[in-house]
Protein backbone atom coordinates (compact mmCIF):
# COMPACT_ATOMS: atom_id res chain seq x y z
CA UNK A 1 18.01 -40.54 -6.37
CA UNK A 2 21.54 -39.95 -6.98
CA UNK A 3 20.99 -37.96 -10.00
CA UNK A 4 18.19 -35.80 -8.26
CA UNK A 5 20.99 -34.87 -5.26
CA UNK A 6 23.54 -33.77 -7.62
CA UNK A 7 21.29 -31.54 -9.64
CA UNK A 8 19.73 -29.86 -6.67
CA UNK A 9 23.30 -29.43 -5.39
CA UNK A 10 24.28 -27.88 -8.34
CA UNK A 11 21.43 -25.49 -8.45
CA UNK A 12 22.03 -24.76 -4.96
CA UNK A 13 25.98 -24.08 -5.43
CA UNK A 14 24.73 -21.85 -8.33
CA UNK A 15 22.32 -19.66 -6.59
CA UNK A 16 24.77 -18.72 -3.84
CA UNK A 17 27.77 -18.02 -5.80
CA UNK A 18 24.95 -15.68 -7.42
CA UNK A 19 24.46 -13.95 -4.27
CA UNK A 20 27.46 -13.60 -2.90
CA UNK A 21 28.78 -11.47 -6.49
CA UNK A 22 25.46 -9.50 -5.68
CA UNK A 23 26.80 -8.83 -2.17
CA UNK A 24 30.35 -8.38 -3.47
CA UNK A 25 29.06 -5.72 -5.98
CA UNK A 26 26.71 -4.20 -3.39
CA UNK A 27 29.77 -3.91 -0.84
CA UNK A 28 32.27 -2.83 -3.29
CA UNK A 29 29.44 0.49 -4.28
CA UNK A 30 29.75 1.52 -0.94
CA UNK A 31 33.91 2.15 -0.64
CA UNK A 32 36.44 3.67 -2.13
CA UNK A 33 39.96 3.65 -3.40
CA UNK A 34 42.04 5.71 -0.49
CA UNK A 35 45.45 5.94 -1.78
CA UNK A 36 48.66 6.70 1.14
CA UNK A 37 46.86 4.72 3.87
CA UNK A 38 47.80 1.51 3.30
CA UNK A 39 50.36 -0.31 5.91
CA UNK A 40 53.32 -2.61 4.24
CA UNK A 41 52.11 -5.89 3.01
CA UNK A 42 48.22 -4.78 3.50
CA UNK A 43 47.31 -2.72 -0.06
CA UNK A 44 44.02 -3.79 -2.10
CA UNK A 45 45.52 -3.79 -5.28
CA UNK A 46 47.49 -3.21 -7.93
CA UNK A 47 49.60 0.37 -7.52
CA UNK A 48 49.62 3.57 -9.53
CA UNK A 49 53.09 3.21 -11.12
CA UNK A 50 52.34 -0.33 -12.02
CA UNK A 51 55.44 -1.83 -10.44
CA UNK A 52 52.72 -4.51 -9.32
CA UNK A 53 49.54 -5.45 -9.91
CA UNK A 54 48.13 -7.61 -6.59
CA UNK A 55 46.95 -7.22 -3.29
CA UNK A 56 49.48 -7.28 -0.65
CA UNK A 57 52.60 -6.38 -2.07
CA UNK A 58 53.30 -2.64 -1.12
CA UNK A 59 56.67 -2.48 0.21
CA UNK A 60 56.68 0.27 2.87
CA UNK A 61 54.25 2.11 5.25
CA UNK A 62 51.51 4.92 3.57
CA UNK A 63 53.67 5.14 0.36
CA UNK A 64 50.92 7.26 -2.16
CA UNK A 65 50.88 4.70 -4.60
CA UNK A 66 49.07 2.07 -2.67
CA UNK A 67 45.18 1.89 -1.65
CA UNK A 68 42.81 0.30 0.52
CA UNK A 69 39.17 0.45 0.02
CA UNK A 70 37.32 2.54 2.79
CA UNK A 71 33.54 3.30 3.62
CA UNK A 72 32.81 6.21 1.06
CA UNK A 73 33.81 9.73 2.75
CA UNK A 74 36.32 8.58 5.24
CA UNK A 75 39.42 8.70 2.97
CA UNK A 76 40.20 12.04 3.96
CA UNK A 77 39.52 11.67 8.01
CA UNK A 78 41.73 8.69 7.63
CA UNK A 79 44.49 11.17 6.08
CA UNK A 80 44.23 9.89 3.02
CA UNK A 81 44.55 10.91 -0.76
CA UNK A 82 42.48 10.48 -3.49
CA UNK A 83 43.68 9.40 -6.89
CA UNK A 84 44.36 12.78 -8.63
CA UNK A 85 45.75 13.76 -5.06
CA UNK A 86 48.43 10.71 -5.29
CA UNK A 87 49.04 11.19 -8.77
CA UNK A 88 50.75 14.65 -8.43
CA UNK A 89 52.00 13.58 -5.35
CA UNK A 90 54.10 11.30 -6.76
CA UNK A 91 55.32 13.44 -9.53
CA UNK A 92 57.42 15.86 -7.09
């Protein structure tokens, strides 16, 4: 009986870590990056110049390295950039 329980909870544990990476995948299709939004401490990710690489650690309001993911086409209502947008923003 014991046996039985642990394989069914196993199969169980499988199928929903299953579909929760479907709905991860699903969610993730629908957003994009949106780069000098991003509040101090509240980025997605890793930053353009590399100077980190996890979620978190931007250091100062809307800086154009830093991104949060937003509902595809509201980057730019939001007063947002998009990647190429940052990119030579930061080079001046």
């Amino acid at each position: 009986m014991k046996t039985q329980l642990v394989v069914s909870s196993a199969f169980a544990a499988a199928l929903a870590l299953g579909l929760v990476g479907q709905a991860a995948a699903q969610d993730k299709a629908a957003k994009e990056k949106c780069y000098g939004i991003a509040k101090a401490g509240q980025n997605d990710c890793a930053n353009l110049s590399g100077s980190h690489s996890c979620a978190g650690q931007a250091k100062v309001d809307k800086s154009p390295e830093e991104w949060k993911y937003v509902a595809k086409g509201t980057c730019a209502k939001a007063g947002g950039l998009s990647a190429e947008e940052a990119k030579a923003k930061m080079k001046k």
